[in-house]
C-alpha atoms as a PDB file:
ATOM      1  CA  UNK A   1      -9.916 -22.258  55.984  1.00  0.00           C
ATOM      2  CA  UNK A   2     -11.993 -23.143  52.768  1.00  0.00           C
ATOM      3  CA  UNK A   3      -8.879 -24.758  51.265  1.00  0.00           C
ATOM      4  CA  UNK A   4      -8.113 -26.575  54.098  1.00  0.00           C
ATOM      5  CA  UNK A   5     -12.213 -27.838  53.973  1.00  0.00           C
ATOM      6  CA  UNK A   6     -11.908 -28.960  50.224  1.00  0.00           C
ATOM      7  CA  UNK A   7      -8.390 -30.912  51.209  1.00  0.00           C
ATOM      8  CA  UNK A   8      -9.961 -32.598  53.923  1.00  0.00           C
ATOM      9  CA  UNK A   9     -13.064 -33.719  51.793  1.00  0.00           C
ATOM     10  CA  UNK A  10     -10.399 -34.950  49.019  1.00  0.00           C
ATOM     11  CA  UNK A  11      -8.140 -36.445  51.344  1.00  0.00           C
ATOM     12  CA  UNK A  12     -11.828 -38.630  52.453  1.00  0.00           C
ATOM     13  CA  UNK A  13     -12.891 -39.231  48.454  1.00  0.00           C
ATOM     14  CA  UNK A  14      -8.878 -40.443  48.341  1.00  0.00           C
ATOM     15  CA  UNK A  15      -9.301 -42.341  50.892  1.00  0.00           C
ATOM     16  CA  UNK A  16     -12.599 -44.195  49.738  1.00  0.00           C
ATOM     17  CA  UNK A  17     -10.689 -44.555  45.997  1.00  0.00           C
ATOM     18  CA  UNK A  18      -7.967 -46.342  47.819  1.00  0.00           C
ATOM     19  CA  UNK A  19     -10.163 -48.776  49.812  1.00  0.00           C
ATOM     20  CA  UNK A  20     -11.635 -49.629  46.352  1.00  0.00           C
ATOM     21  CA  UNK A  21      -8.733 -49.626  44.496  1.00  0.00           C
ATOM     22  CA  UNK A  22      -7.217 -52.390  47.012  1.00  0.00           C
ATOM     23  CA  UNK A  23     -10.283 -54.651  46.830  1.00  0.00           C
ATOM     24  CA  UNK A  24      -9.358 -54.643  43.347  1.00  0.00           C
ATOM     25  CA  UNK A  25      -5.957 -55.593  43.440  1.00  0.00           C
ATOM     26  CA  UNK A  26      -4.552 -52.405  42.214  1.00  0.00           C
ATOM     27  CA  UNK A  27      -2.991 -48.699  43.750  1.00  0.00           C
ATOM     28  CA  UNK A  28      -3.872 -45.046  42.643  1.00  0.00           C
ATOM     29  CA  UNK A  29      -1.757 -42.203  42.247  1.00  0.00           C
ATOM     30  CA  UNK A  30      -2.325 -38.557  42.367  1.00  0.00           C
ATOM     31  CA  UNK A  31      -0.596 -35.649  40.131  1.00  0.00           C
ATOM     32  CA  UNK A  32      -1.109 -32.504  41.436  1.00  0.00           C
ATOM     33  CA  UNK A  33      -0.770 -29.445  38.783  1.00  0.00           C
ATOM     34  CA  UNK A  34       0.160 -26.374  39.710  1.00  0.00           C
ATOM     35  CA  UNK A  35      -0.884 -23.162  37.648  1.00  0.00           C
ATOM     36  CA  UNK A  36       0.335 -19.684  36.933  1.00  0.00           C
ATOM     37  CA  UNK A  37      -1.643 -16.730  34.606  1.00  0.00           C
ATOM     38  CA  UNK A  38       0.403 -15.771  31.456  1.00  0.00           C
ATOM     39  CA  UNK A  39       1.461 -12.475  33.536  1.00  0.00           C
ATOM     40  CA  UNK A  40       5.148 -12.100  34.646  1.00  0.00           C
ATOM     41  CA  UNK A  41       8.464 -13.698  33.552  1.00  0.00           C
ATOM     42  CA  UNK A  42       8.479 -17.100  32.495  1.00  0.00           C
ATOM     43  CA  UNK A  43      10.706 -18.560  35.228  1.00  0.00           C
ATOM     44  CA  UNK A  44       8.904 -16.589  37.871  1.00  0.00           C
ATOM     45  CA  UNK A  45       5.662 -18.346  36.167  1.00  0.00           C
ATOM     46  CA  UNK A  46       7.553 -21.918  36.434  1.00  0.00           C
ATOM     47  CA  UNK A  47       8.449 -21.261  40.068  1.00  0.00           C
ATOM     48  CA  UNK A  48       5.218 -20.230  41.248  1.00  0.00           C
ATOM     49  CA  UNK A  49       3.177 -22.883  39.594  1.00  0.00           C
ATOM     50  CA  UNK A  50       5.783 -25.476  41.090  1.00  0.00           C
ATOM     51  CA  UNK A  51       5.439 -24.195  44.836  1.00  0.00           C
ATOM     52  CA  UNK A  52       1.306 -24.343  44.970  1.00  0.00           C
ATOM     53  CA  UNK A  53       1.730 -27.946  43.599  1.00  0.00           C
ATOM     54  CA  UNK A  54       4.354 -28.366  46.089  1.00  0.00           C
ATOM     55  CA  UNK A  55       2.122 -26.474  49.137  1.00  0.00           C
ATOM     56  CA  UNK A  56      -1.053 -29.103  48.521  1.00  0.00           C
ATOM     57  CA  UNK A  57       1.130 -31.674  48.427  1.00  0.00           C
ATOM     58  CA  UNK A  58       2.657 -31.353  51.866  1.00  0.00           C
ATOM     59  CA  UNK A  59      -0.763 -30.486  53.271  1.00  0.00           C
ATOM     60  CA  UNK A  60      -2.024 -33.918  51.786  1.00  0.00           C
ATOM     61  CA  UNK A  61       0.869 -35.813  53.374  1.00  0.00           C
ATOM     62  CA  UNK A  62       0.279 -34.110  56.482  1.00  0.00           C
ATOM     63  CA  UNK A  63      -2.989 -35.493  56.565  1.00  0.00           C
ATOM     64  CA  UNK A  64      -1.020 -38.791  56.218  1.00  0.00           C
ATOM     65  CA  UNK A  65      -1.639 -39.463  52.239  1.00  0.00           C
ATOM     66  CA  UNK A  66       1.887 -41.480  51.494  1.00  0.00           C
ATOM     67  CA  UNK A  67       4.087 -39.688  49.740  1.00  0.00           C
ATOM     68  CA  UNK A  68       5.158 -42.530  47.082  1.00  0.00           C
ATOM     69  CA  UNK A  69       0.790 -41.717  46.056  1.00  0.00           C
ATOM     70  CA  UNK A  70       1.374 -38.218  45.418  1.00  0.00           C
ATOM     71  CA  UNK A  71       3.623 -36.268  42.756  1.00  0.00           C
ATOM     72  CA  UNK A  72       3.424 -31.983  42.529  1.00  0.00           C
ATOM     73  CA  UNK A  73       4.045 -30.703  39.093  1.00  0.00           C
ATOM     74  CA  UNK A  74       4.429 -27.009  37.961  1.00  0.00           C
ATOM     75  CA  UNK A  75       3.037 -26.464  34.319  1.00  0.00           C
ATOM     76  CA  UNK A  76       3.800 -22.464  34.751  1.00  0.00           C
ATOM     77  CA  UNK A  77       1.577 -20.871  32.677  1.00  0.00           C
ATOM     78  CA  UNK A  78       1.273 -23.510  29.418  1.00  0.00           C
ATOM     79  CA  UNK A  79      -1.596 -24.694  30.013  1.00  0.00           C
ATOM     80  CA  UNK A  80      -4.174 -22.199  31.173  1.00  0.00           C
ATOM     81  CA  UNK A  81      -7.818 -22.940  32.053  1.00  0.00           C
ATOM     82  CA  UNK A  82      -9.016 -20.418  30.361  1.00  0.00           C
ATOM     83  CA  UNK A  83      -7.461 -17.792  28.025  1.00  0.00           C
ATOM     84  CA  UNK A  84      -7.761 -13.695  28.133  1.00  0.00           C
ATOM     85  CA  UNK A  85      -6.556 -11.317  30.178  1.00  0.00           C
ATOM     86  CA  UNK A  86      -9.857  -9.981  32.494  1.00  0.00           C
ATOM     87  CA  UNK A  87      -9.237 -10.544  36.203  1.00  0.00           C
ATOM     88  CA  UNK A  88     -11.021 -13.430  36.488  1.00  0.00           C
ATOM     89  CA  UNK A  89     -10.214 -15.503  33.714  1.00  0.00           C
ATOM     90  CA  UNK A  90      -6.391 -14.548  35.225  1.00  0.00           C
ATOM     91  CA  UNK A  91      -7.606 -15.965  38.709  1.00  0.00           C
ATOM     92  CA  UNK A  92      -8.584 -19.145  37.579  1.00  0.00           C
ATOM     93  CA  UNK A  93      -5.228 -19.984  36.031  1.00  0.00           C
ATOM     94  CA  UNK A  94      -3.650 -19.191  38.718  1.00  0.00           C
ATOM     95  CA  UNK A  95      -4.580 -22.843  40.745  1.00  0.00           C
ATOM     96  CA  UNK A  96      -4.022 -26.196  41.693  1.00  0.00           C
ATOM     97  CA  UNK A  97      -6.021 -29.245  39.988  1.00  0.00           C
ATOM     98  CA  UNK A  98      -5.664 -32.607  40.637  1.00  0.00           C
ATOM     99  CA  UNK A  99      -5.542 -36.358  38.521  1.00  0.00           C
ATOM    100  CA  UNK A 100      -6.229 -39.538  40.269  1.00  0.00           C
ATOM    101  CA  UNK A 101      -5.566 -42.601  38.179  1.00  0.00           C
ATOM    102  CA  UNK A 102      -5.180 -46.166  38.881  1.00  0.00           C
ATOM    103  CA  UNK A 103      -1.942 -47.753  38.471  1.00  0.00           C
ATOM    104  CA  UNK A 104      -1.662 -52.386  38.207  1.00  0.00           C
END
């Protein structure tokens, strides 16, 4: 249920951005980046950061965000948040963050 709350509030501050962004004459796109921790086999890694792109991006185009807006993108474990091995710093690489950029 919290995700779901933070995806609705983005899909409302995307929504707002695109308003703007067509008063302005231009579009904005969205790359969503998917996350693994350095723990497991690379390809397992690859996979899993791939599929929780992949899983926001079909709950943002279920809340009717067009899919030609929107591109998931697994970056396994390359590029971590933060480095280490304690629990936590291995939780926080294992997410989803998101780039919104305008596009002429």
């Amino acid at each position: 249920p919290e995700q779901g709350m933070r995806l609705d509030a983005f899909e409302d501050h995307l929504n707002q951005l695109q308003q703007i962004a067509g008063d302005l004459g231009q579009q904005i796109h969205v790359t969503i980046y998917g996350r693994a921790d350095q723990t497991g086999a690379e390809n397992k890694n690859a996979a899993l950061s791939k599929e929780r792109a992949q899983r926001v991006l079909e709950a943002l185009r279920e809340r009717g965000i067009a899919p030609d807006m929107i591109t998931a993108v697994g970056l396994s474990d390359s590029a971590p948040i933060r480095h280490g091995s304690p629990s936590y710093q291995l939780e926080v690489n294992r997410s989803v963050s998101l780039k919104v950029q305008s596009q002429h």
